[in-house]
C-alpha atoms as a PDB file:
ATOM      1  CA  UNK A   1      -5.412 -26.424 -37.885  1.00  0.00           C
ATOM      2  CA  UNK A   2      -3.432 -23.978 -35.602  1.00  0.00           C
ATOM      3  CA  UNK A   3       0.301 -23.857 -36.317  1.00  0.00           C
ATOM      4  CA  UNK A   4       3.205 -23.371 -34.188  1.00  0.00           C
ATOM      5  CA  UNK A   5       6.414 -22.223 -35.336  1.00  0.00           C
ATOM      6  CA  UNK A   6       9.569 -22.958 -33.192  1.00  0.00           C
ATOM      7  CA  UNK A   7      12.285 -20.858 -33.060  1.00  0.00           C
ATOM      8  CA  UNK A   8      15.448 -22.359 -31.424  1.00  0.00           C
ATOM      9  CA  UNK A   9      19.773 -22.432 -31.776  1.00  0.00           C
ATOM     10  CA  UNK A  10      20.647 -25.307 -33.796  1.00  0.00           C
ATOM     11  CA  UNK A  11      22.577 -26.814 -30.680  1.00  0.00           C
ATOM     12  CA  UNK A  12      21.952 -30.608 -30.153  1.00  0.00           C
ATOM     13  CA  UNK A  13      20.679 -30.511 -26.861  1.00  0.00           C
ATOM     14  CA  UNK A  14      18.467 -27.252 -27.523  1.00  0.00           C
ATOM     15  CA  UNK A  15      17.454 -28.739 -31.065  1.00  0.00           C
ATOM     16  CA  UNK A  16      16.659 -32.074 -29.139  1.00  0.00           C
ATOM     17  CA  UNK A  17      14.290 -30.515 -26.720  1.00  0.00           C
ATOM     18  CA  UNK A  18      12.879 -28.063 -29.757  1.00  0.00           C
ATOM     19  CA  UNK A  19      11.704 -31.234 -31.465  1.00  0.00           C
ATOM     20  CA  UNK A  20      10.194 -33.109 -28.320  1.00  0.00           C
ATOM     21  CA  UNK A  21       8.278 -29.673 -28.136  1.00  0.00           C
ATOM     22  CA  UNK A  22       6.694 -29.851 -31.989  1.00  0.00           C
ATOM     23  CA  UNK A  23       6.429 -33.653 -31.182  1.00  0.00           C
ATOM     24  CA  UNK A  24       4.544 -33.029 -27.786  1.00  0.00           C
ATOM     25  CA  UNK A  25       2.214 -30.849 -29.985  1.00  0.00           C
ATOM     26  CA  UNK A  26       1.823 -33.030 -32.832  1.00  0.00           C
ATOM     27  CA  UNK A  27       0.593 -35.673 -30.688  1.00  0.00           C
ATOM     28  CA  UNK A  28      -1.945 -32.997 -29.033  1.00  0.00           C
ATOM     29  CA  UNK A  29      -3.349 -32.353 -32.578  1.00  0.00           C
ATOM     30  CA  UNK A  30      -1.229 -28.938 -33.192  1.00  0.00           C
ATOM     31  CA  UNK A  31       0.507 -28.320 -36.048  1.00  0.00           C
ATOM     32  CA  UNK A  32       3.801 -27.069 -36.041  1.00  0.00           C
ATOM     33  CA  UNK A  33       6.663 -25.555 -38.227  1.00  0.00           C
ATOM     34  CA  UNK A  34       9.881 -26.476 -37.341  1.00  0.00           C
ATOM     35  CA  UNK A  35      13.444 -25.687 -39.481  1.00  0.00           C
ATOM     36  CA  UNK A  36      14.845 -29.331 -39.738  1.00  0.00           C
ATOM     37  CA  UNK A  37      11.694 -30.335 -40.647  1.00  0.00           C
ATOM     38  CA  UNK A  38       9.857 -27.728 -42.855  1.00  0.00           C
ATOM     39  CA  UNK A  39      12.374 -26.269 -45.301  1.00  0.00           C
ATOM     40  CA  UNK A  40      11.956 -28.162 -48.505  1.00  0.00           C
ATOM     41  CA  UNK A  41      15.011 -29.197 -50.134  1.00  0.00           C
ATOM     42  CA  UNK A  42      16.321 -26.732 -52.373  1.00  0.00           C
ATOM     43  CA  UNK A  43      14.210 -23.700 -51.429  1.00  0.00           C
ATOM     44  CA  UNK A  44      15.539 -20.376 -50.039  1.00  0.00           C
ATOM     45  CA  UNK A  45      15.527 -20.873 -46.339  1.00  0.00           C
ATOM     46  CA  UNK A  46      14.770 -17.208 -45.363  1.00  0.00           C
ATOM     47  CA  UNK A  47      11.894 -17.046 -47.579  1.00  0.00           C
ATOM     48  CA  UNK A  48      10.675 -21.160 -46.459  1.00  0.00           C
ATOM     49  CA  UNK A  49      11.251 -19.470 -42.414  1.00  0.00           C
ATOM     50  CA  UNK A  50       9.179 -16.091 -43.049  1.00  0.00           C
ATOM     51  CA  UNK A  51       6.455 -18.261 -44.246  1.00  0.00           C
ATOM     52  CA  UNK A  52       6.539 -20.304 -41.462  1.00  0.00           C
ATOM     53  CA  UNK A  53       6.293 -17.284 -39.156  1.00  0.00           C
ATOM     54  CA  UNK A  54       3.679 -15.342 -41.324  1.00  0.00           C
ATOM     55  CA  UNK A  55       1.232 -18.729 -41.250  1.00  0.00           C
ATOM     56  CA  UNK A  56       1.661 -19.281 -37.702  1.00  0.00           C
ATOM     57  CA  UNK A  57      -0.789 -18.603 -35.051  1.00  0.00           C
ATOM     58  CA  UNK A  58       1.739 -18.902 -32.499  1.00  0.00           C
ATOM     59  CA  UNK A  59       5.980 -18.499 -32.146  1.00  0.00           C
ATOM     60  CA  UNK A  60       7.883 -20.379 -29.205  1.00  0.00           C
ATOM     61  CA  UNK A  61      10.911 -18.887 -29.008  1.00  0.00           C
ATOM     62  CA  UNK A  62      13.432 -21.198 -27.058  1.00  0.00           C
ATOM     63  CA  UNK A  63      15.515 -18.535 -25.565  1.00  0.00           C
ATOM     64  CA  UNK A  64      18.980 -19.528 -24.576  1.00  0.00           C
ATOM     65  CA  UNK A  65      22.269 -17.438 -23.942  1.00  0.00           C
ATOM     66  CA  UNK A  66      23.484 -19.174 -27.419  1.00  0.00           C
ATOM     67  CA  UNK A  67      20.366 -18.169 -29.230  1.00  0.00           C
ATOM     68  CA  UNK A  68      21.530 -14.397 -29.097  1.00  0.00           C
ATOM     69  CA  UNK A  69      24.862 -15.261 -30.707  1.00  0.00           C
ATOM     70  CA  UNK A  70      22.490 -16.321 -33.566  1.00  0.00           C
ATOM     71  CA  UNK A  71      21.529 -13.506 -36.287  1.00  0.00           C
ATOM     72  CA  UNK A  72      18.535 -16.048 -37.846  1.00  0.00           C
ATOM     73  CA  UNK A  73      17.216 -16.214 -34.383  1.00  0.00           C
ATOM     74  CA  UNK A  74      16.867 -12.603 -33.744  1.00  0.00           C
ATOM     75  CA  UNK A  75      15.585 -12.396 -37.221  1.00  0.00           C
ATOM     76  CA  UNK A  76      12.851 -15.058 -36.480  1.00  0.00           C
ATOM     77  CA  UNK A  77      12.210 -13.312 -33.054  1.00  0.00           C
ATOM     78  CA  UNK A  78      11.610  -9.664 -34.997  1.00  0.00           C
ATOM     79  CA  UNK A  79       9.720 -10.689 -37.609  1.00  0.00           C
ATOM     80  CA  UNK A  80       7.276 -13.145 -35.181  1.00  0.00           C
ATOM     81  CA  UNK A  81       7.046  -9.561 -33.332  1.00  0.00           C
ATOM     82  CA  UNK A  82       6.666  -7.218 -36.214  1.00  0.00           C
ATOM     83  CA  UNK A  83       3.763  -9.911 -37.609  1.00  0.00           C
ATOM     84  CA  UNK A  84       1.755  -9.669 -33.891  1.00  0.00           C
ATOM     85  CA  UNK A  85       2.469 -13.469 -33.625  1.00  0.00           C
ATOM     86  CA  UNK A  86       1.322 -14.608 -30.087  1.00  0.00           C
ATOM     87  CA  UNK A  87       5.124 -14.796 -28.365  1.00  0.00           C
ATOM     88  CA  UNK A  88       5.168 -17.824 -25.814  1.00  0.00           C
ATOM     89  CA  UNK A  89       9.105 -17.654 -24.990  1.00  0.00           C
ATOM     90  CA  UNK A  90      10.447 -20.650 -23.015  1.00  0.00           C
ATOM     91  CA  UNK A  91      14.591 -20.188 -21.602  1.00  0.00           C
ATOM     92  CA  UNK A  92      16.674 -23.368 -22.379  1.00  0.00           C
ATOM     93  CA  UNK A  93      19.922 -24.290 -20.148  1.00  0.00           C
ATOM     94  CA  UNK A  94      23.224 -23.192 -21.759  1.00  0.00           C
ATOM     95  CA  UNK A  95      24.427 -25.799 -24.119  1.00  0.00           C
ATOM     96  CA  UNK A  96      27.634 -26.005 -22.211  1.00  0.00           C
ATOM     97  CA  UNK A  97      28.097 -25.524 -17.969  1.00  0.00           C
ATOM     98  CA  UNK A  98      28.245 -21.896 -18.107  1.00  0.00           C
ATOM     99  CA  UNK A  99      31.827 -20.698 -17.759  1.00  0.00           C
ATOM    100  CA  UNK A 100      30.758 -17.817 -15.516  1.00  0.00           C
ATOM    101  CA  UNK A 101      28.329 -19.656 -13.162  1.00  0.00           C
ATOM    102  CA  UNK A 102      25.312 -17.404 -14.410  1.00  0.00           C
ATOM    103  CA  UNK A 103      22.318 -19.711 -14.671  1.00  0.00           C
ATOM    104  CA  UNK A 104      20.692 -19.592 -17.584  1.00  0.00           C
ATOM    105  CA  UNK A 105      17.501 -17.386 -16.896  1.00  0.00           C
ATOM    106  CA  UNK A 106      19.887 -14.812 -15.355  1.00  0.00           C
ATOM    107  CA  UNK A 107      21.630 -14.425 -18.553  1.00  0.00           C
ATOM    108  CA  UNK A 108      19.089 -14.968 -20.813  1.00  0.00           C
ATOM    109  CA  UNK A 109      17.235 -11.903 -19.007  1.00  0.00           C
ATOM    110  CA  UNK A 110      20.256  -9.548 -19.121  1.00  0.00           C
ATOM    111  CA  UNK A 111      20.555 -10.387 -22.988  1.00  0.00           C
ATOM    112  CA  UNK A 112      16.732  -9.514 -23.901  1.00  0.00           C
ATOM    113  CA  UNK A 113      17.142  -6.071 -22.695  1.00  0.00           C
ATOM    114  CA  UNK A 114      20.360  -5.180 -24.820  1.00  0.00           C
ATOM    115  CA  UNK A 115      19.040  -6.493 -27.854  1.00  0.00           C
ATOM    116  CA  UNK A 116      16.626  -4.216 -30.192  1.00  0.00           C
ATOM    117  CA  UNK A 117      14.881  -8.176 -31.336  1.00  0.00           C
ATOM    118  CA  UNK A 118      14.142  -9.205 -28.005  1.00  0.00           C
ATOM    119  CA  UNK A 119      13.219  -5.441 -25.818  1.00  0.00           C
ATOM    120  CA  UNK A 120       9.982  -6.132 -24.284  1.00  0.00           C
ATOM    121  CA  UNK A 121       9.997 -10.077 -23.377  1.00  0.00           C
ATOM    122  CA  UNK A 122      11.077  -9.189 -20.116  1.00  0.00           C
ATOM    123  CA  UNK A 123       7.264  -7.893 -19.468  1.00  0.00           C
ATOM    124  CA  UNK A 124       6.162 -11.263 -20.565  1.00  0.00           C
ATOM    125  CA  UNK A 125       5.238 -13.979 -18.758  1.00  0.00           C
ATOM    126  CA  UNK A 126       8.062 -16.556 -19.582  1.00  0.00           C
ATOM    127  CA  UNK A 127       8.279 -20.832 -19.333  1.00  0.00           C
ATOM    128  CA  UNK A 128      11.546 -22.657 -18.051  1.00  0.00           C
ATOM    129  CA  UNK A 129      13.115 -25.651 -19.711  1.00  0.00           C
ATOM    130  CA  UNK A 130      16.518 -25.325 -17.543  1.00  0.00           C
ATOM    131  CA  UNK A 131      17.786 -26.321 -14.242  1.00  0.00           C
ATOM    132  CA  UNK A 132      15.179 -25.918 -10.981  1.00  0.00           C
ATOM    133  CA  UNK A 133      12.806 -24.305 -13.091  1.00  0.00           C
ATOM    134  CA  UNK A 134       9.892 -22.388 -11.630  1.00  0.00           C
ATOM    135  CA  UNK A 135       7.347 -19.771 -12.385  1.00  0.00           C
ATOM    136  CA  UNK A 136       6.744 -17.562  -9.981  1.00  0.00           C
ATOM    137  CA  UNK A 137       7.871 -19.627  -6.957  1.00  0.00           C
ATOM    138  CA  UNK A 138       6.373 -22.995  -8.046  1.00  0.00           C
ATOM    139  CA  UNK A 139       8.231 -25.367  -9.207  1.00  0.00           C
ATOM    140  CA  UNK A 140       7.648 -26.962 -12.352  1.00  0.00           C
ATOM    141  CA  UNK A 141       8.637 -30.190 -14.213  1.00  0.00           C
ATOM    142  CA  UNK A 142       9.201 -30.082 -18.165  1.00  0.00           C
ATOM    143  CA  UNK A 143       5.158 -31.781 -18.396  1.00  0.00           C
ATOM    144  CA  UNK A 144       4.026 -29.186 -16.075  1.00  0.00           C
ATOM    145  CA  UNK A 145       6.026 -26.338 -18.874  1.00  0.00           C
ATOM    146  CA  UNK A 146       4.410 -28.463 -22.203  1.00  0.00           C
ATOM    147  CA  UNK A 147       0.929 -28.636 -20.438  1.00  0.00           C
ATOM    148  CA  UNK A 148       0.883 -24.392 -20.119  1.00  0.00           C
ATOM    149  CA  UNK A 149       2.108 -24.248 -23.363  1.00  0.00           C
ATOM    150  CA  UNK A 150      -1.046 -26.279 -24.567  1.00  0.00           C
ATOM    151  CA  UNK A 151      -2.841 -24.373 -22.536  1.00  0.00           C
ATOM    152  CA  UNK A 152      -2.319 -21.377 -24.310  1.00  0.00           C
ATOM    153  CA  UNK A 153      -2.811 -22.808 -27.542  1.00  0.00           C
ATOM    154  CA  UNK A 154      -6.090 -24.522 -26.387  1.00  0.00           C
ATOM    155  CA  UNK A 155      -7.771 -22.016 -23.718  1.00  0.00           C
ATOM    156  CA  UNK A 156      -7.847 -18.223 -25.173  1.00  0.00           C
ATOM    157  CA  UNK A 157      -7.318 -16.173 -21.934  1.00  0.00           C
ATOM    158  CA  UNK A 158     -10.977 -15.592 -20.489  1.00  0.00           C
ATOM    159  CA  UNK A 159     -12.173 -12.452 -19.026  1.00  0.00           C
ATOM    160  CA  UNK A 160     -12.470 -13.728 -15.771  1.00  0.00           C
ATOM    161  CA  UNK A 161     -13.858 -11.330 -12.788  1.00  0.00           C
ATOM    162  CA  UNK A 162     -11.918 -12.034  -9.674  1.00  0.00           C
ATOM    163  CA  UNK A 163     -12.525 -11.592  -6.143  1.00  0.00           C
ATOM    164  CA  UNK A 164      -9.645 -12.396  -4.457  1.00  0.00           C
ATOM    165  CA  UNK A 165      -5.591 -11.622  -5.321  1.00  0.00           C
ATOM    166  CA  UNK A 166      -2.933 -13.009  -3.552  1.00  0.00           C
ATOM    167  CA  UNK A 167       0.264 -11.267  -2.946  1.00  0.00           C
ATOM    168  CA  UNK A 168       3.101 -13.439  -1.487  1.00  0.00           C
ATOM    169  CA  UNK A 169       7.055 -13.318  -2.260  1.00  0.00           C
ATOM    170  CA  UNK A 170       8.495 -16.254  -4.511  1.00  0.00           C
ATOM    171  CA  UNK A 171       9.896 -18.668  -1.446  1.00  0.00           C
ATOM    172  CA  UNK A 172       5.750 -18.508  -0.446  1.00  0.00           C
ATOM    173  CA  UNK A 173       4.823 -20.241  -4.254  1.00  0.00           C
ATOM    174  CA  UNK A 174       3.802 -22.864  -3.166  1.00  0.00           C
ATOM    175  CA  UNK A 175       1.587 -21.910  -0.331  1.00  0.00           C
ATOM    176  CA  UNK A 176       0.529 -19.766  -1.899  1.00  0.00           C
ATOM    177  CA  UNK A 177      -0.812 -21.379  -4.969  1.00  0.00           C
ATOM    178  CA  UNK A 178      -2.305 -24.275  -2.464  1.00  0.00           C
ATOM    179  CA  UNK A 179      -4.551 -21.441  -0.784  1.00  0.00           C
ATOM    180  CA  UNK A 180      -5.339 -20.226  -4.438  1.00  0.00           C
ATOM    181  CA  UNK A 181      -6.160 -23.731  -5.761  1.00  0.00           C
ATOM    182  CA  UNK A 182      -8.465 -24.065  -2.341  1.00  0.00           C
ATOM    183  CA  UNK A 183     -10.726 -20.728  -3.308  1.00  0.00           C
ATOM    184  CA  UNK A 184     -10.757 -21.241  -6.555  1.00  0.00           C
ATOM    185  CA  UNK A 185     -12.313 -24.938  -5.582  1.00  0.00           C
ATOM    186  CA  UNK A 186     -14.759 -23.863  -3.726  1.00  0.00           C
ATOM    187  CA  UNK A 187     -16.157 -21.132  -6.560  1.00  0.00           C
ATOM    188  CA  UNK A 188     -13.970 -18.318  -5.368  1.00  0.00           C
ATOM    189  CA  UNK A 189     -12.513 -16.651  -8.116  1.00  0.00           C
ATOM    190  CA  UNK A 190      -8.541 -16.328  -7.039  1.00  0.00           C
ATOM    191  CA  UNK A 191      -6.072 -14.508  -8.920  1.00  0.00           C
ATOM    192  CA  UNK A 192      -2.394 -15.650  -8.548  1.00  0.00           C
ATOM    193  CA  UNK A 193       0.401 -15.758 -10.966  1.00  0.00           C
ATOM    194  CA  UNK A 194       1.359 -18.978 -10.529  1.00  0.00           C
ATOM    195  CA  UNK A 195      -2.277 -20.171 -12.416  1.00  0.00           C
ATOM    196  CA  UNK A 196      -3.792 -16.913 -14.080  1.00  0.00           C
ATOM    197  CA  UNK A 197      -0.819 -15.519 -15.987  1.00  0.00           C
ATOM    198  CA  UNK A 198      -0.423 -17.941 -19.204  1.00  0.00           C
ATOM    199  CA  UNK A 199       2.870 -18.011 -21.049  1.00  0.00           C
ATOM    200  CA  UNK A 200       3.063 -14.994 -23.344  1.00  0.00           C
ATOM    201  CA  UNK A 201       0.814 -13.187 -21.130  1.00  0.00           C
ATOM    202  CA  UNK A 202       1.776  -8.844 -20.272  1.00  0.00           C
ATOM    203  CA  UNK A 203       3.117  -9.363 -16.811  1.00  0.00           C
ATOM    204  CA  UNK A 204       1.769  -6.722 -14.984  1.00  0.00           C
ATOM    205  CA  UNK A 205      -1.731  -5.178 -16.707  1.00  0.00           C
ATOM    206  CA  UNK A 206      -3.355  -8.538 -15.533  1.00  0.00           C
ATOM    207  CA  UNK A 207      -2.063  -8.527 -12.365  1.00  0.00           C
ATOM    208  CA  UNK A 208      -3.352  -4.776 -11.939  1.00  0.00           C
ATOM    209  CA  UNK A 209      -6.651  -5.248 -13.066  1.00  0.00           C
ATOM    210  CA  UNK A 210      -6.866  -8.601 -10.820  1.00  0.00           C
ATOM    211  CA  UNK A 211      -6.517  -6.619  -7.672  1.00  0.00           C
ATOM    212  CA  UNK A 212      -8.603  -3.568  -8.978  1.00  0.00           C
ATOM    213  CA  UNK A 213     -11.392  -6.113  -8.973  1.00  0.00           C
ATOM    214  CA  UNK A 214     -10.780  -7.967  -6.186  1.00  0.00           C
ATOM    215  CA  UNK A 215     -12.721  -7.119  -3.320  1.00  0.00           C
ATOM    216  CA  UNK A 216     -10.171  -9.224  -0.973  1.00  0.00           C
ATOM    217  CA  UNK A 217      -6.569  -8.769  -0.917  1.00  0.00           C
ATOM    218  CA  UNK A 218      -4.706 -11.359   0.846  1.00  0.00           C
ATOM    219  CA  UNK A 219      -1.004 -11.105   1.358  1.00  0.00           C
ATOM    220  CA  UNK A 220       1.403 -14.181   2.304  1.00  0.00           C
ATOM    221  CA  UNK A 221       3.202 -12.385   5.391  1.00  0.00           C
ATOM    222  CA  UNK A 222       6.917 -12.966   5.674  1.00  0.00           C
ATOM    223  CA  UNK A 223       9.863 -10.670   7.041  1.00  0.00           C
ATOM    224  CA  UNK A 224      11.248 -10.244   3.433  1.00  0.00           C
ATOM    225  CA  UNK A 225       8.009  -9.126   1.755  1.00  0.00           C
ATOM    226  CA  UNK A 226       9.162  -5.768   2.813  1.00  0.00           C
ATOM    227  CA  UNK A 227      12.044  -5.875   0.170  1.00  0.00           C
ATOM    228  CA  UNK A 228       9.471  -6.486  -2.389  1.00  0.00           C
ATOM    229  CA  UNK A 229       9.107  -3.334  -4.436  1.00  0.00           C
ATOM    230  CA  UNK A 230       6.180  -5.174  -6.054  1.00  0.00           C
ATOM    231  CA  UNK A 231       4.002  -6.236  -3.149  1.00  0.00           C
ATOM    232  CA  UNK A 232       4.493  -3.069  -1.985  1.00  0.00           C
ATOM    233  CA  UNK A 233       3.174  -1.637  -4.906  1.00  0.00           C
ATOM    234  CA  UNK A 234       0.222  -4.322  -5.053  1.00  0.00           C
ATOM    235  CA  UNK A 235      -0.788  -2.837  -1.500  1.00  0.00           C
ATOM    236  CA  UNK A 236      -0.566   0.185  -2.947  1.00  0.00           C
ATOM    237  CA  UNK A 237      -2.697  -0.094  -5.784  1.00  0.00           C
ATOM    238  CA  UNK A 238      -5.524  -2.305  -3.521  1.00  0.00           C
ATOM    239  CA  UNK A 239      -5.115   0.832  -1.299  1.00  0.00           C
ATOM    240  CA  UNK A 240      -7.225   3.119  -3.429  1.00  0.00           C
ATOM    241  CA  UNK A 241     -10.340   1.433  -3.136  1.00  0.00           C
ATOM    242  CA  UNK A 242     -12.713  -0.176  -0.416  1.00  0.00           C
ATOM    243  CA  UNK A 243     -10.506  -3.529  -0.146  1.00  0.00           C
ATOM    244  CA  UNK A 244     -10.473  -6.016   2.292  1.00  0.00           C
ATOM    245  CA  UNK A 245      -7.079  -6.777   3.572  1.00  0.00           C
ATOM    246  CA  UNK A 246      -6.491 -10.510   4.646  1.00  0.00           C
ATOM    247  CA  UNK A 247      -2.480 -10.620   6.339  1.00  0.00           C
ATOM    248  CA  UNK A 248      -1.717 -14.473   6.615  1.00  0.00           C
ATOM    249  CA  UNK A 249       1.007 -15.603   8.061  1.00  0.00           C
ATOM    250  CA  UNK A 250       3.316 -17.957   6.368  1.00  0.00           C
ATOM    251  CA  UNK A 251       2.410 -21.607   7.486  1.00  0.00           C
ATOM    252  CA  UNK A 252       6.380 -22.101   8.273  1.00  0.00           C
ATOM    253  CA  UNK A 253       6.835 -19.236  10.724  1.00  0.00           C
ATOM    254  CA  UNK A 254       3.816 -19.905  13.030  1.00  0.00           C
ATOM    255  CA  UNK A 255       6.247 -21.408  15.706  1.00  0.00           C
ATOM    256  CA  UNK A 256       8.859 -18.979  15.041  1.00  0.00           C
ATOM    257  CA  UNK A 257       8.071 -15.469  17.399  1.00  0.00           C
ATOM    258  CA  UNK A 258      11.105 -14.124  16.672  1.00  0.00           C
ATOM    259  CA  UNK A 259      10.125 -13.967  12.650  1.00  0.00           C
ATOM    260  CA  UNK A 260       6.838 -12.795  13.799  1.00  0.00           C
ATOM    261  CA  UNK A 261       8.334  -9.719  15.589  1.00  0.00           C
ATOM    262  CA  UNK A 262      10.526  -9.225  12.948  1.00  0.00           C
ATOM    263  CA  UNK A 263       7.553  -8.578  10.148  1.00  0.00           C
ATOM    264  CA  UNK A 264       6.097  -6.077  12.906  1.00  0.00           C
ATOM    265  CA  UNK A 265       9.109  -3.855  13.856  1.00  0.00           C
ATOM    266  CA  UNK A 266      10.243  -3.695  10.156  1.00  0.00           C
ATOM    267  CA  UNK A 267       6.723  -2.621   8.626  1.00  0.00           C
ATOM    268  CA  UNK A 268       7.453   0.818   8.525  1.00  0.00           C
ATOM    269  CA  UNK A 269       6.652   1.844   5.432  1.00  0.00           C
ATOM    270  CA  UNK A 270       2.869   3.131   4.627  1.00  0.00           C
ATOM    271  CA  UNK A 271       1.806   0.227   2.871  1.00  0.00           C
ATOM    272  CA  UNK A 272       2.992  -2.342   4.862  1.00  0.00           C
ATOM    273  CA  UNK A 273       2.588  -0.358   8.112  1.00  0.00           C
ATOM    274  CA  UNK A 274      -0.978  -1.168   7.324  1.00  0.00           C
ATOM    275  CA  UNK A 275      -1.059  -4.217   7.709  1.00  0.00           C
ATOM    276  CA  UNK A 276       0.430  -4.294  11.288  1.00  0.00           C
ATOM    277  CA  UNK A 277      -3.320  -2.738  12.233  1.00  0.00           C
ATOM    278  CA  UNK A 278      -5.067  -5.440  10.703  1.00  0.00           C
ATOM    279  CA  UNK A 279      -5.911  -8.837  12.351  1.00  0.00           C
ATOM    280  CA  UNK A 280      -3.802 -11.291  10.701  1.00  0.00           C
ATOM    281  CA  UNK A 281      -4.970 -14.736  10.275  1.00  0.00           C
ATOM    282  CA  UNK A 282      -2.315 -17.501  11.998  1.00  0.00           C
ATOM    283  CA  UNK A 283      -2.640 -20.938  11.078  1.00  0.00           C
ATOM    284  CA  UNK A 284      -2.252 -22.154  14.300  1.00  0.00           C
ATOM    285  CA  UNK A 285      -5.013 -24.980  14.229  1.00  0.00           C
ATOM    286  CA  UNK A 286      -3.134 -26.446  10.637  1.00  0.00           C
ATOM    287  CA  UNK A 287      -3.704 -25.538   7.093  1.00  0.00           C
ATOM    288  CA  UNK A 288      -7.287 -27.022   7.134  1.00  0.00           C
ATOM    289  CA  UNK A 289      -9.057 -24.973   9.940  1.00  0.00           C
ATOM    290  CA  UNK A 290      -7.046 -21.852   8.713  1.00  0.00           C
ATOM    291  CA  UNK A 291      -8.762 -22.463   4.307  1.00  0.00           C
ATOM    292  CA  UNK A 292     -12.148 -23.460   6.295  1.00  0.00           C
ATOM    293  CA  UNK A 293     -12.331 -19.858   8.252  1.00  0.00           C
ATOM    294  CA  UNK A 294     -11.117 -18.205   5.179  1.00  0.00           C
ATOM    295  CA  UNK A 295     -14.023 -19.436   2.668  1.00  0.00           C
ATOM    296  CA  UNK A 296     -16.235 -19.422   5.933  1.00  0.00           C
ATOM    297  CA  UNK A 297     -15.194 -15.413   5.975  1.00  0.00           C
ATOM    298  CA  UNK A 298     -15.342 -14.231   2.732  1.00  0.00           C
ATOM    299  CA  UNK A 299     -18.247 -16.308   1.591  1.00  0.00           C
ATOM    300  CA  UNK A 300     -20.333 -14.904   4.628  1.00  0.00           C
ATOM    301  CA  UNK A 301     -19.446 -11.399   3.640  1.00  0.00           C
ATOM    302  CA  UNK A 302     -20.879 -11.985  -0.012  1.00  0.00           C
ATOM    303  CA  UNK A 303     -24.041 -13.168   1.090  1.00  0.00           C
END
């Protein structure tokens, strides 16, 4: 049976959500190792938690700003680490309203990097269990964070071959995913963070070999995309091969010329300077007739 160790502060609202995760996987058939739980009575409890790491397939570590006030925690966290445990890290709320007004994934974020234990989770794709949570500009309930955890547990990332990326800033999630979930219907494979990066997952090594594959690139057009150091990079990368550039403007600004002119007069660097000579697409006629000439497009240029 595949095990799951949880690693968590011993905080009663982060402990209580901790066990609703090992119950949620319990009742999906998943074993899992859990302090409270797991540590026999009268055994050594560091020795009774590095087995429970060491005969795991899989560590959550619920991340928190108390959980780096907590030496077992960072212990747990290094050894999972040092053992090549598959990481899927989730960020709890503070325990408390948070004095300072930082919310919790800010903090949690600025503590990874200035601990030895934790360097390198910032390049991993990471699950919210606090306030407004959302991954990548989509939002997600609590079910919608336990079902990617299962389905990391339960579908080994595939080596999918993709043919489209999309390229959008985070206020453009949803849209974007929509357009995503559209292709992908229709047998268009369609890389997007929101769906292909699993918790756990590298950040960016997927997300580069997505768009050296893809023959289409399409990129959500909005004025701020030019502040996006990654997009612009994305463009860059698609830029070195024979790619297809697909400009769509953001379903919210087709009434709104003076956004429009703004995304033209402030392209001005290479990359996105490109993409004022291309023929955007404008989803003037609605959301349907704009996915119908797109899979009308791309599937007539594969033929």
């Amino acid at each position: 049976m595949t095990r799951v160790m949880i690693s968590y502060r011993n905080l009663p609202k982060q402990r209580a959500l901790a066990t609703e995760i090992s119950d949620m996987l319990n009742d999906n058939g998943i074993g899992t190792w859990i302090d409270h739980r797991s540590i026999p009575m009268f055994s050594t409890w560091e020795n009774a938690i590095i087995d429970g790491i060491t005969n795991s397939e899989f560590v959550i570590l619920c991340l928190s700003p108390e959980y780096f006030e907590s030496d077992i925690c960072l212990m747990e966290c290094y050894i999972a680490r040092g053992y090549g445990k598959h990481i899927i890290p989730l960020v709890f709320e503070h325990e408390d309203e948070s004095p300072d007004g930082i919310s919790a994934i800010q903090r949690v974020f600025e503590l990874i990097t200035s601990h030895e234990e934790t360097k390198g989770l910032e390049d991993l794709t990471v699950g919210r269990l606090d306030d407004n949570a959302r991954m990548f500009g989509l939002p997600m309930s609590k079910d919608d964070v336990f079902q990617r955890i299962l389905d990391v547990i339960h579908q080994p990332t595939s080596d999918i071959k993709y043919d489209v990326c999309i390229s959008y800033k985070a206020t453009q999630g949803e849209y974007a995913t929509r357009i995503a979930d559209d292709l992908n219907g229709d047998g268009i494979n369609t890389f997007i963070s929101t769906r292909s990066l699993k918790l756990g997952n590298p950040l960016r090594p997927p997300n580069w070999r997505a768009i050296l594959q893809s023959r289409y690139h399409i990129i959500i057009l909005t004025p701020d995309i030019r502040d996006s150091v990654y997009i612009k990079n994305e463009i860059l990368v698609s830029r070195t091969k024979e790619t297809i550039f697909m400009p769509i403007l953001a379903e919210s600004l087709v009434d709104d010329e003076s956004a429009r002119a703004e995304i033209i007069d402030t392209f001005t660097t290479p990359e996105f300077a490109m993409l004022k000579r291309v023929q955007w697409l404008i989803p003037e006629n609605g959301y349907d007739a704009m996915i119908q000439t797109l899979l009308n497009y791309i599937k007539s240029n594969n033929s």
